[in-house]
Protein backbone atom coordinates (compact mmCIF):
# COMPACT_ATOMS: atom_id res chain seq x y z
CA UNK A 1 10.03 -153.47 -58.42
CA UNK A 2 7.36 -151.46 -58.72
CA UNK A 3 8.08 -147.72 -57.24
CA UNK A 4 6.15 -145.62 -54.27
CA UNK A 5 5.31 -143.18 -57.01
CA UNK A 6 3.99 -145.96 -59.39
CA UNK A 7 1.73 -146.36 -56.71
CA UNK A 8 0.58 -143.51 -55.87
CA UNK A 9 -0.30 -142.90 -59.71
CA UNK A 10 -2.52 -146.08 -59.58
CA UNK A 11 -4.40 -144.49 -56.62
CA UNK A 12 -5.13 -141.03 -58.31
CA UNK A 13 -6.29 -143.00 -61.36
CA UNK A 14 -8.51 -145.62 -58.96
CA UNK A 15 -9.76 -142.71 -57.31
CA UNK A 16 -10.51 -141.10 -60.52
CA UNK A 17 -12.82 -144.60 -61.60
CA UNK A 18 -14.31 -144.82 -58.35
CA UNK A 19 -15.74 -141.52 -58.40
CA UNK A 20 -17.07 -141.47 -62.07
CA UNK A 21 -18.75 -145.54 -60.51
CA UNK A 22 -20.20 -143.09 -57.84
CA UNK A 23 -21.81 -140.72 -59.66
CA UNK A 24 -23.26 -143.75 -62.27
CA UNK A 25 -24.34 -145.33 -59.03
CA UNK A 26 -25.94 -142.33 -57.84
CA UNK A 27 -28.02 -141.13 -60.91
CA UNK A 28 -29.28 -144.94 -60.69
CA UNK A 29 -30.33 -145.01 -57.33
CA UNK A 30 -32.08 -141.35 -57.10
CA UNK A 31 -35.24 -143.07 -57.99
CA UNK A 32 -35.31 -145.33 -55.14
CA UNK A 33 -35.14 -142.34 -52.60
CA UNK A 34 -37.70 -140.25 -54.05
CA UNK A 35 -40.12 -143.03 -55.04
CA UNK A 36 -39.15 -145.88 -52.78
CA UNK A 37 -41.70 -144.68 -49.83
CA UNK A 38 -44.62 -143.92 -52.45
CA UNK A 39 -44.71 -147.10 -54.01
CA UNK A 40 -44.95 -148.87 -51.00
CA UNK A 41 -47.63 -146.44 -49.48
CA UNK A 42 -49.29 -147.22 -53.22
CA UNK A 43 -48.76 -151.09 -53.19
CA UNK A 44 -49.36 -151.83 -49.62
CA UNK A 45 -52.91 -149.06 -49.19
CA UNK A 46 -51.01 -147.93 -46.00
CA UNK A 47 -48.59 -145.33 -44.89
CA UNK A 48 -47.76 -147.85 -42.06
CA UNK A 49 -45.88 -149.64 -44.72
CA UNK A 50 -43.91 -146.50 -46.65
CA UNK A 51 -40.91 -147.19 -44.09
CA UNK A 52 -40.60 -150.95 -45.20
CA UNK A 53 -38.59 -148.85 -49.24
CA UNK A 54 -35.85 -147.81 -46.80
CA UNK A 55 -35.83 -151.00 -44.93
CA UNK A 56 -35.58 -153.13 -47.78
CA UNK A 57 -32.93 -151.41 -49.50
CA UNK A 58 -31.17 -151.12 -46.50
CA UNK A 59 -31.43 -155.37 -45.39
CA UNK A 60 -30.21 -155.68 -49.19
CA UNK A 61 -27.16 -153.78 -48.47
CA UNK A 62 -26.71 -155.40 -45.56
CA UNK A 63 -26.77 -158.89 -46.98
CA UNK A 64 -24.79 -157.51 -49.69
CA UNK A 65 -21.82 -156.09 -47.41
CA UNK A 66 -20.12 -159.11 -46.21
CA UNK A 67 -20.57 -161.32 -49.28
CA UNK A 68 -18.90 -158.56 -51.91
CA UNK A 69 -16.16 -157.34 -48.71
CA UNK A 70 -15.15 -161.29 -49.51
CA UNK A 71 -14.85 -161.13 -53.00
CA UNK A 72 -13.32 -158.67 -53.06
CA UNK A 73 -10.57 -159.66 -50.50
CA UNK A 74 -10.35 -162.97 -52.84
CA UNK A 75 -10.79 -161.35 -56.45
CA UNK A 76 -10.39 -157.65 -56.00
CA UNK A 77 -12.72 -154.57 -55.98
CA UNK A 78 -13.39 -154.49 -59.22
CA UNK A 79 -15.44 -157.92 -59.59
CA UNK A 80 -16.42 -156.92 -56.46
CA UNK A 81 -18.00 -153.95 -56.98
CA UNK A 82 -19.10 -154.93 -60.99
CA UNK A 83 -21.17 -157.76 -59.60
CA UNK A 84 -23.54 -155.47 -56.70
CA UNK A 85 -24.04 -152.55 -59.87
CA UNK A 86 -25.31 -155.98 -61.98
CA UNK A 87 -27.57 -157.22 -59.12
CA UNK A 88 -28.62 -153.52 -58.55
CA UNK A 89 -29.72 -153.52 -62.35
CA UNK A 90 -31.95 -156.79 -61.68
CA UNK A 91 -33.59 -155.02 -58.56
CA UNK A 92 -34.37 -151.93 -60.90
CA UNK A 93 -36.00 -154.14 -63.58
CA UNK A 94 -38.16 -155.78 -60.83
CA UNK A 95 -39.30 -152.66 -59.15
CA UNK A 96 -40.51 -151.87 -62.86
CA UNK A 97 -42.32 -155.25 -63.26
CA UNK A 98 -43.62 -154.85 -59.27
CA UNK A 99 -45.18 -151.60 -60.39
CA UNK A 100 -46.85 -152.70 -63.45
CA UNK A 101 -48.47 -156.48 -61.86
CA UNK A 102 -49.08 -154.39 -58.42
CA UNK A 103 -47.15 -156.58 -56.13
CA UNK A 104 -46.10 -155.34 -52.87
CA UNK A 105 -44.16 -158.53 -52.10
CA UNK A 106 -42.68 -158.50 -55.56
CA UNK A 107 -41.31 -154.82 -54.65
CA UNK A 108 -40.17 -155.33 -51.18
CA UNK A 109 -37.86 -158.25 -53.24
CA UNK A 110 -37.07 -155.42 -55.78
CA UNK A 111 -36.12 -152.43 -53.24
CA UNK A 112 -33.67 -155.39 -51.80
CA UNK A 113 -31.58 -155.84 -55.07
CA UNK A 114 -31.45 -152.28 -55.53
CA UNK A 115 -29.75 -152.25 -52.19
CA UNK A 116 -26.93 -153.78 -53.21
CA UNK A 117 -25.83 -150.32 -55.20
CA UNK A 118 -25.83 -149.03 -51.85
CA UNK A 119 -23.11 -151.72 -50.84
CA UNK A 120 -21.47 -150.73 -53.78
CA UNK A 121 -21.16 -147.10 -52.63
CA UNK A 122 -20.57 -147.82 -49.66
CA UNK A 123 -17.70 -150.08 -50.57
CA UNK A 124 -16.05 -148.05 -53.22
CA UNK A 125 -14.96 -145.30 -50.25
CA UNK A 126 -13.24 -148.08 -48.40
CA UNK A 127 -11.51 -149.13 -51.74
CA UNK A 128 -10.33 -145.60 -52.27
CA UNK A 129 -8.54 -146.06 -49.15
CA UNK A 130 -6.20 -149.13 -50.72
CA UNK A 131 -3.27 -147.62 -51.65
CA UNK A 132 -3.95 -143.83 -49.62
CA UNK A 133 -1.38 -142.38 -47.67
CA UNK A 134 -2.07 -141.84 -43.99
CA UNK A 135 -1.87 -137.92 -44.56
CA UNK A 136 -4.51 -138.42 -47.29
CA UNK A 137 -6.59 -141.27 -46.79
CA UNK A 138 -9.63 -139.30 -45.40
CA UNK A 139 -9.23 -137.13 -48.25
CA UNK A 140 -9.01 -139.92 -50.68
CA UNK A 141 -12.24 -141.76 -49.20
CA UNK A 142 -14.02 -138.38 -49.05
CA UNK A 143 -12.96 -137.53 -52.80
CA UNK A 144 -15.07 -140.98 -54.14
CA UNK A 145 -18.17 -139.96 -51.54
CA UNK A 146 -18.25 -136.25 -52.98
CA UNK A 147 -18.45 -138.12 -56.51
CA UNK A 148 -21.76 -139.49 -55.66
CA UNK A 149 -23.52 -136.10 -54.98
CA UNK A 150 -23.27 -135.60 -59.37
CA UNK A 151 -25.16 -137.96 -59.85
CA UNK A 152 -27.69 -138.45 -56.24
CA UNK A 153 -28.43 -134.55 -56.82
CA UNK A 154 -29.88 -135.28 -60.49
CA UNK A 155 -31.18 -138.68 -60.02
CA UNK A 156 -34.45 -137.28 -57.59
CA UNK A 157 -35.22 -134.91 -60.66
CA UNK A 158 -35.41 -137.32 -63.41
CA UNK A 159 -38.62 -138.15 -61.92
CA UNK A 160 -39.94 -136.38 -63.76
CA UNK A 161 -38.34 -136.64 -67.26
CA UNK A 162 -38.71 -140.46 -66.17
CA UNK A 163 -42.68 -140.07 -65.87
CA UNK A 164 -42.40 -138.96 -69.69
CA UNK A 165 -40.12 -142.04 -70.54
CA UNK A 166 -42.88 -144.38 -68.83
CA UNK A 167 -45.71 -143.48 -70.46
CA UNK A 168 -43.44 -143.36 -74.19
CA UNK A 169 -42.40 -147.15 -73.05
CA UNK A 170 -46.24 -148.09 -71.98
CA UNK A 171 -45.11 -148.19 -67.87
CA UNK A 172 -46.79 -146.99 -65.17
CA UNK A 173 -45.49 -142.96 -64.09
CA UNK A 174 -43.92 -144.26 -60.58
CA UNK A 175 -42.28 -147.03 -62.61
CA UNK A 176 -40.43 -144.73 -65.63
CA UNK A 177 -37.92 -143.59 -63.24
CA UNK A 178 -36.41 -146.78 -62.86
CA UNK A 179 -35.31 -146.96 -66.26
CA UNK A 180 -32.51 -144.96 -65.98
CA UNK A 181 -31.84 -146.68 -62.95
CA UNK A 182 -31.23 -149.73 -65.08
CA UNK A 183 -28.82 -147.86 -67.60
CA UNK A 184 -26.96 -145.94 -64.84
CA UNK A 185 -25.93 -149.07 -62.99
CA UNK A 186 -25.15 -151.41 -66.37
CA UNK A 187 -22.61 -148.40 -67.34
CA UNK A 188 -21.34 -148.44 -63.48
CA UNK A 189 -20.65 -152.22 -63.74
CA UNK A 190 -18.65 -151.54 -67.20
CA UNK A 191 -16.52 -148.73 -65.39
CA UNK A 192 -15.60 -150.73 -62.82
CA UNK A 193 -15.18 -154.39 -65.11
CA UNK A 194 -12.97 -151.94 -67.70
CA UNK A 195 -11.56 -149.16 -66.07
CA UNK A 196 -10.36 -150.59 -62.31
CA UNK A 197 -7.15 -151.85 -63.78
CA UNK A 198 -5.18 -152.76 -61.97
CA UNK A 199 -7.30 -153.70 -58.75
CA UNK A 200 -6.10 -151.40 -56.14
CA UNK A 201 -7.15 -154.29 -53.55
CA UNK A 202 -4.86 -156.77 -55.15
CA UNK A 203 -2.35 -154.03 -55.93
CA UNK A 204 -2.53 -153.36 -51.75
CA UNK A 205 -1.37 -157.05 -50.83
CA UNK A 206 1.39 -157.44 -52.72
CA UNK A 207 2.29 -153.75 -51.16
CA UNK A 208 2.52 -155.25 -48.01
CA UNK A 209 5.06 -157.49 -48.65
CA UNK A 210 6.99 -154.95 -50.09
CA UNK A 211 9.65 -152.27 -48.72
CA UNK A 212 7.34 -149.36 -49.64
CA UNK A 213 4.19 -150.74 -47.47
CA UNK A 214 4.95 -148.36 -44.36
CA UNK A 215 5.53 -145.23 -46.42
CA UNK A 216 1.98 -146.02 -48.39
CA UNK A 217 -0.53 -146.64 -45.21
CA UNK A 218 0.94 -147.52 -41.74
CA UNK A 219 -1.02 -148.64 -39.55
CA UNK A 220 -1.86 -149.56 -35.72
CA UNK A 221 -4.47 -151.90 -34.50
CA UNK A 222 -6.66 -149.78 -32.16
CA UNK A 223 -9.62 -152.23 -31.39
CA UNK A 224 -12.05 -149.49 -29.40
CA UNK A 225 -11.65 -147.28 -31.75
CA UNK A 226 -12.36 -149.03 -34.65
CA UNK A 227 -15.80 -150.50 -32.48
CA UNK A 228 -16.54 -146.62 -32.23
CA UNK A 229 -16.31 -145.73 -35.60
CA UNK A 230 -18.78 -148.64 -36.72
CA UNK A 231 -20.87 -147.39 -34.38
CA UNK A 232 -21.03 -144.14 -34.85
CA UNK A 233 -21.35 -144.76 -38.52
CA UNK A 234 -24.36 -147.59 -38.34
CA UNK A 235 -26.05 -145.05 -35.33
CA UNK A 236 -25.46 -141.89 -37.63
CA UNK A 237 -27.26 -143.62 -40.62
CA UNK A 238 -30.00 -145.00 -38.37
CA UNK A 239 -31.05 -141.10 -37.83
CA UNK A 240 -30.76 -139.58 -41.55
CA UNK A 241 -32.32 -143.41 -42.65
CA UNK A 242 -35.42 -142.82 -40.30
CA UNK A 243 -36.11 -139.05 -40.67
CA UNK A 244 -35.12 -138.98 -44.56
CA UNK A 245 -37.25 -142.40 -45.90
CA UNK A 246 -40.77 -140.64 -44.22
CA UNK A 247 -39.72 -137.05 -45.65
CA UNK A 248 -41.77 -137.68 -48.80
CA UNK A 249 -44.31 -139.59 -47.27
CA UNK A 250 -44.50 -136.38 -44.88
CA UNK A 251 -44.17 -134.44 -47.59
CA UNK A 252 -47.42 -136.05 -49.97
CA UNK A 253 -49.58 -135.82 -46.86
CA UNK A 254 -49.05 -131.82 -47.01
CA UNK A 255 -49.88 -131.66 -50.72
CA UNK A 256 -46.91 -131.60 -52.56
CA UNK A 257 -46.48 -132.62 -55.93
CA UNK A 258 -43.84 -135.40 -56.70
CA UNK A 259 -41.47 -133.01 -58.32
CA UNK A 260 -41.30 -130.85 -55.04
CA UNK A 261 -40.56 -134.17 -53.16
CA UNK A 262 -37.87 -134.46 -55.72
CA UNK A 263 -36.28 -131.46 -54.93
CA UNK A 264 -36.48 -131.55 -51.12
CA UNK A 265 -34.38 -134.86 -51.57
CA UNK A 266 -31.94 -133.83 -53.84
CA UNK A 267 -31.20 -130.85 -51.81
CA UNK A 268 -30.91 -133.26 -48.65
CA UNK A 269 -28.56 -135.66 -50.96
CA UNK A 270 -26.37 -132.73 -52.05
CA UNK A 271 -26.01 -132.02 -47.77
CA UNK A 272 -24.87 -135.70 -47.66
CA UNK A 273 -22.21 -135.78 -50.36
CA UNK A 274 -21.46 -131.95 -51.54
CA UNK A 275 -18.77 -130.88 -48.53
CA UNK A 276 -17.63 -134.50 -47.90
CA UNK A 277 -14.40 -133.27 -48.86
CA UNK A 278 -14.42 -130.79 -46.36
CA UNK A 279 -15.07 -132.91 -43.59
CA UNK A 280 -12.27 -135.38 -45.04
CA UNK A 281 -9.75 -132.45 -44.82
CA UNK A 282 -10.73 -131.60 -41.08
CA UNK A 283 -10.35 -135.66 -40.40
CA UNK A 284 -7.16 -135.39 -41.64
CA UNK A 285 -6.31 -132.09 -39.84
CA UNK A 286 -8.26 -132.12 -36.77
CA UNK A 287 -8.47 -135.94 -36.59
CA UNK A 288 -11.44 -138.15 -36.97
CA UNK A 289 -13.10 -137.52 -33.72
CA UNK A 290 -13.47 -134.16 -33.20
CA UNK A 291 -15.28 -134.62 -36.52
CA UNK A 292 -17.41 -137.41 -35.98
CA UNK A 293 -18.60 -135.24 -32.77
CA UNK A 294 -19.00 -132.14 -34.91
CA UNK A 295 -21.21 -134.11 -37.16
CA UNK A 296 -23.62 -135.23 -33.98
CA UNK A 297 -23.90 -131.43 -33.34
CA UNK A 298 -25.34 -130.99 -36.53
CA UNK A 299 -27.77 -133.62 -37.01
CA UNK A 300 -28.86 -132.19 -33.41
CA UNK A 301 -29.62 -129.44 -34.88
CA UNK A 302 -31.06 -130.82 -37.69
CA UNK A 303 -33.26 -133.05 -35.70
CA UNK A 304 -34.34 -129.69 -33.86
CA UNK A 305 -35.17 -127.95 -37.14
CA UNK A 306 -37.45 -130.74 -38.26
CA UNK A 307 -39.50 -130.95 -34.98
CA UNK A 308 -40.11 -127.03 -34.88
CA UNK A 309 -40.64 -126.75 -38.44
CA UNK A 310 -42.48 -129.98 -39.61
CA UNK A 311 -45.18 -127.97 -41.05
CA UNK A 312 -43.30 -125.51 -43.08
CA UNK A 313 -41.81 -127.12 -46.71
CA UNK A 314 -39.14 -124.47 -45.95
CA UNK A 315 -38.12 -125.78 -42.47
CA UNK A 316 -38.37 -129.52 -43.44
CA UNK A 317 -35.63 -128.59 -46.44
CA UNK A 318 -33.26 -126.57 -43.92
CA UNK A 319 -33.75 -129.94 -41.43
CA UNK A 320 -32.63 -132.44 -44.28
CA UNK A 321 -30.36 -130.12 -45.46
CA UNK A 322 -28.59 -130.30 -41.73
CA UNK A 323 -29.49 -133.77 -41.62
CA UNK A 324 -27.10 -134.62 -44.87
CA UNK A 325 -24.64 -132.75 -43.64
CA UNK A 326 -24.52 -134.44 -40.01
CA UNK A 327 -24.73 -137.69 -42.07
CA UNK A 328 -21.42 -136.68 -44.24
CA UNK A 329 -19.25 -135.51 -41.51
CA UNK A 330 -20.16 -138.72 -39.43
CA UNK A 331 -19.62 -141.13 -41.93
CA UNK A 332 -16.52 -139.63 -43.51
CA UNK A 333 -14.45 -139.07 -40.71
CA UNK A 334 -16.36 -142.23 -39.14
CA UNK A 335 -14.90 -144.59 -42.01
CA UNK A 336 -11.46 -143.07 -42.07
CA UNK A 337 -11.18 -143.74 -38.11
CA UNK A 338 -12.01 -147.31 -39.26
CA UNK A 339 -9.28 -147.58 -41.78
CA UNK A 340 -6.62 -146.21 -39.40
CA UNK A 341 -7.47 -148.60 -36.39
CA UNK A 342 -7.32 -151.75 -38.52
CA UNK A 343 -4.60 -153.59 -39.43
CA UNK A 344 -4.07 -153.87 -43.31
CA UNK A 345 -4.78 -157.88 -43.16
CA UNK A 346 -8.05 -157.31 -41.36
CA UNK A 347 -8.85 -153.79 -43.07
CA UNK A 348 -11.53 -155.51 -45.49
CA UNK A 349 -13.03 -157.63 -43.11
CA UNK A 350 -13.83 -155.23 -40.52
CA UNK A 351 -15.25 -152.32 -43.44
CA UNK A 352 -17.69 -155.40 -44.57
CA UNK A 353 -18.45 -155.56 -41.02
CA UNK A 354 -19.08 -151.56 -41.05
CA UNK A 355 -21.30 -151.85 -44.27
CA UNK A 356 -22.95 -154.89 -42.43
CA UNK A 357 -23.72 -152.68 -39.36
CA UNK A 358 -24.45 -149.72 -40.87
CA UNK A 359 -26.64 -150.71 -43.39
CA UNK A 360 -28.58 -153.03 -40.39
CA UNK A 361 -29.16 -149.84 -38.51
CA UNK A 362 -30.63 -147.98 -41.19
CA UNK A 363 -32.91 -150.98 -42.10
CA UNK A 364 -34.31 -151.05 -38.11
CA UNK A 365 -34.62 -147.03 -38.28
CA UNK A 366 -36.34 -147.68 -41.29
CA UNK A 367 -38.50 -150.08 -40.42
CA UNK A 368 -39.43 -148.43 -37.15
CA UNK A 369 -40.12 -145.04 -38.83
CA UNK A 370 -43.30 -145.90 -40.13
CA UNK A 371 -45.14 -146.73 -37.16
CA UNK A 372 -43.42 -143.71 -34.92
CA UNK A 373 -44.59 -141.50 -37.78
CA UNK A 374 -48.18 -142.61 -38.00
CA UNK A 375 -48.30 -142.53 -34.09
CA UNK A 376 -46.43 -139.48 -33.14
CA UNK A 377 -46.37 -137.61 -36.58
CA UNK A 378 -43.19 -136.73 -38.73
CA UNK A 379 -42.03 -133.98 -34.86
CA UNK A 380 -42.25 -137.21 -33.33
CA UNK A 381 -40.18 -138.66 -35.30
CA UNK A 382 -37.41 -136.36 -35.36
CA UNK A 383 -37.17 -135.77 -31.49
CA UNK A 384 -37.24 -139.75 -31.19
CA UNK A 385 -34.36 -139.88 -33.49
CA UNK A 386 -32.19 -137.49 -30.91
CA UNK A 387 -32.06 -140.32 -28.92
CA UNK A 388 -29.77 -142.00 -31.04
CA UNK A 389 -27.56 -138.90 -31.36
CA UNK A 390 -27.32 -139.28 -27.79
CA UNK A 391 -25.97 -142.91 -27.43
CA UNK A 392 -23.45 -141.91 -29.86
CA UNK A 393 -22.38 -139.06 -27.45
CA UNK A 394 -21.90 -141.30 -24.56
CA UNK A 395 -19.89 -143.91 -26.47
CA UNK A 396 -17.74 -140.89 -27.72
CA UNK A 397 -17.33 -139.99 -23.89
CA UNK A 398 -16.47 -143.58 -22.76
CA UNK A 399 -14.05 -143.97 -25.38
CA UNK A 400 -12.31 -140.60 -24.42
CA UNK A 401 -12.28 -142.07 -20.54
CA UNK A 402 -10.82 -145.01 -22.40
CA UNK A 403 -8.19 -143.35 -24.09
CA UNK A 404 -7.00 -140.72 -21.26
């Protein structure tokens, strides 16, 4: 019989794959936050339309979510998880080809594909959470979402360098960035087809039939709480989705060049994913809560910084800056309240649901951006967005009346 320490090996070495998939995953999909909104302003001949990138991306993750949380439940993460990096790839080579013909339809299709990458990521912190102990399953999840910050911190700066690869491979500048797109996610599907060995999903059912299960992940069925951490995760993404997608729209309209976009994002990226670990330590500490609550306070304060300072480039940084950083601390300790309120039988189903919901959210906030931003400018936007902040509040308060 296999031993608890056996185990526990296999997790440090899925962890290990999972993060070096995340950081392939994020140098891949860099492009699609910097560019995304552009091309669609480009395609379409209207601003109005720059939200539809993030919405796109987001409805393809969405679709994505419960499909792959399936597979993988039936075949494991890794054919999982290899199969959304190979659609990703396809949605990369059609933003190229919707670039070069000039089809907005053509990229809205495109920017949907891609989103599957973002199921991907999204499902890879769930799957570090397999085989995690309960002292260290926050810590675990937020290990794989640090991972992607290596790579979504460089990916908005190959613009650039991808410009120069465009015009050497006879594309379009807007379109050369999606070349390494293409690479980053073929080498994320072979990680994940090679490396994930043996499937730490698989690994986890037989676990449960076995004498060790209890000591690896115990856990008790807490039904509100695991409706509060989906929400709170799918409202959380709804604000950094909605503020984040018309930054470089915002951004263009002031004068900057796409390289300073570039930066503004990567810097708001590296908020999102650099002190993940941090805010999985607190979760594990302080419990997941008090940290999901800490992480509203922040993107309050985030929100704040981008209405008073929507006209400085140095205030709209600091505000995505905060914004990533709200984002992180929400989601973390928002998907490791998940993971300890579900049973391990349903534990799969419900994160699909998560990805489903969360990913659903960000496509509405998306979609909705556009038009607040063109009718109550990019302040607008961001004191519109505190009203989400503040349903999550009063859920958190309900479910603490709940609890008592």
């Amino acid at each position: 019989m296999t031993t608890l320490d056996e185990y526990r090996a296999v997790q440090r070495r899925s962890v290990a794959l999972l993060s070096i998939g995340q950081v392939l995953g994020g140098l891949g999909l860099g492009a699609t936050l910097s560019l995304g909104a552009i091309i669609a302003e480009s395609l379409s001949g209207s601003p109005a339309w720059s939200g539809m990138a993030a919405t796109m991306s987001t409805l393809g993750a969405a679709a994505a979510a419960i499909p792959l949380a399936r597979l993988a439940r039936s075949r494991g993460r890794r054919v999982a998880l290899a199969l959304g990096a190979l659609i990703a790839t396809v949605g990369a080579l059609l933003t190229i080809t919707s670039v070069v013909v000039e089809s907005f339809p053509l990229l809205l299709l495109a920017l949907a594909g891609l989103g599957s990458g973002t199921a991907v990521a999204l499902q890879a912190r769930f799957a570090a959470t397999d085989l995690a102990s309960a002292a260290h399953r926050a810590r675990d999840l937020s290990l794989v979402v640090w991972a992607t910050s290596l790579g979504a911190v460089v990916g908005p700066n190959l613009v650039g360098p991808g410009e120069r690869v465009g015009e050497a491979l006879g594309l379009p500048p807007l379109a050369g960035p999606f070349v390494f797109t293409v690479v980053a996610q073929l080498a994320a599907a072979l990680v994940y087809t090679v490396g994930l060995r043996p499937d730490p999903l698989l690994l986890r059912q037989r676990l449960d039939a076995a004498p060790v299960a209890a000591a690896v992940t115990p856990a008790v069925a807490r039904p509100r709480r695991a409706t509060f951490a989906i929400a709170a995760v799918a409202l959380s993404h709804a604000v950094m989705v909605s503020v984040m997608s018309m930054t470089p729209v915002h951004l263009s309209g002031h004068g900057s060049s796409i390289t300073v976009v570039g930066l503004v994002i990567s810097l708001h990226i590296a908020g999102m994913y650099v002190l993940s670990p941090v805010f999985g330590a607190l979760a594990d500490r302080l419990g997941s809560i008090p940290v999901i609550l800490g992480g509203q306070a922040v993107l309050v304060a985030a929100l704040l910084t981008v209405a008073l300072g929507a006209e400085s480039h140095v205030g709209v940084t600091v505000g995505l800056v905060l914004l990533g950083l709200g984002w992180s601390a929400a989601t973390v300790a928002g998907s490791a309240l998940l993971a300890e309120s579900v049973l391990a039988e349903r534990r799969s189903v419900m994160q699909g649901r998560s990805d489903l919901a969360m990913n659903a959210a960000g496509a509405l906030g998306g979609a909705l951006a556009g038009p607040v931003l063109t009718l109550l400018g990019y302040a607008g936007l961001a004191v519109v967005a505190l009203a989400i902040v503040a349903v999550v509040l009063g859920l958190a308060g309900r479910l603490r009346v709940v609890d008592a």
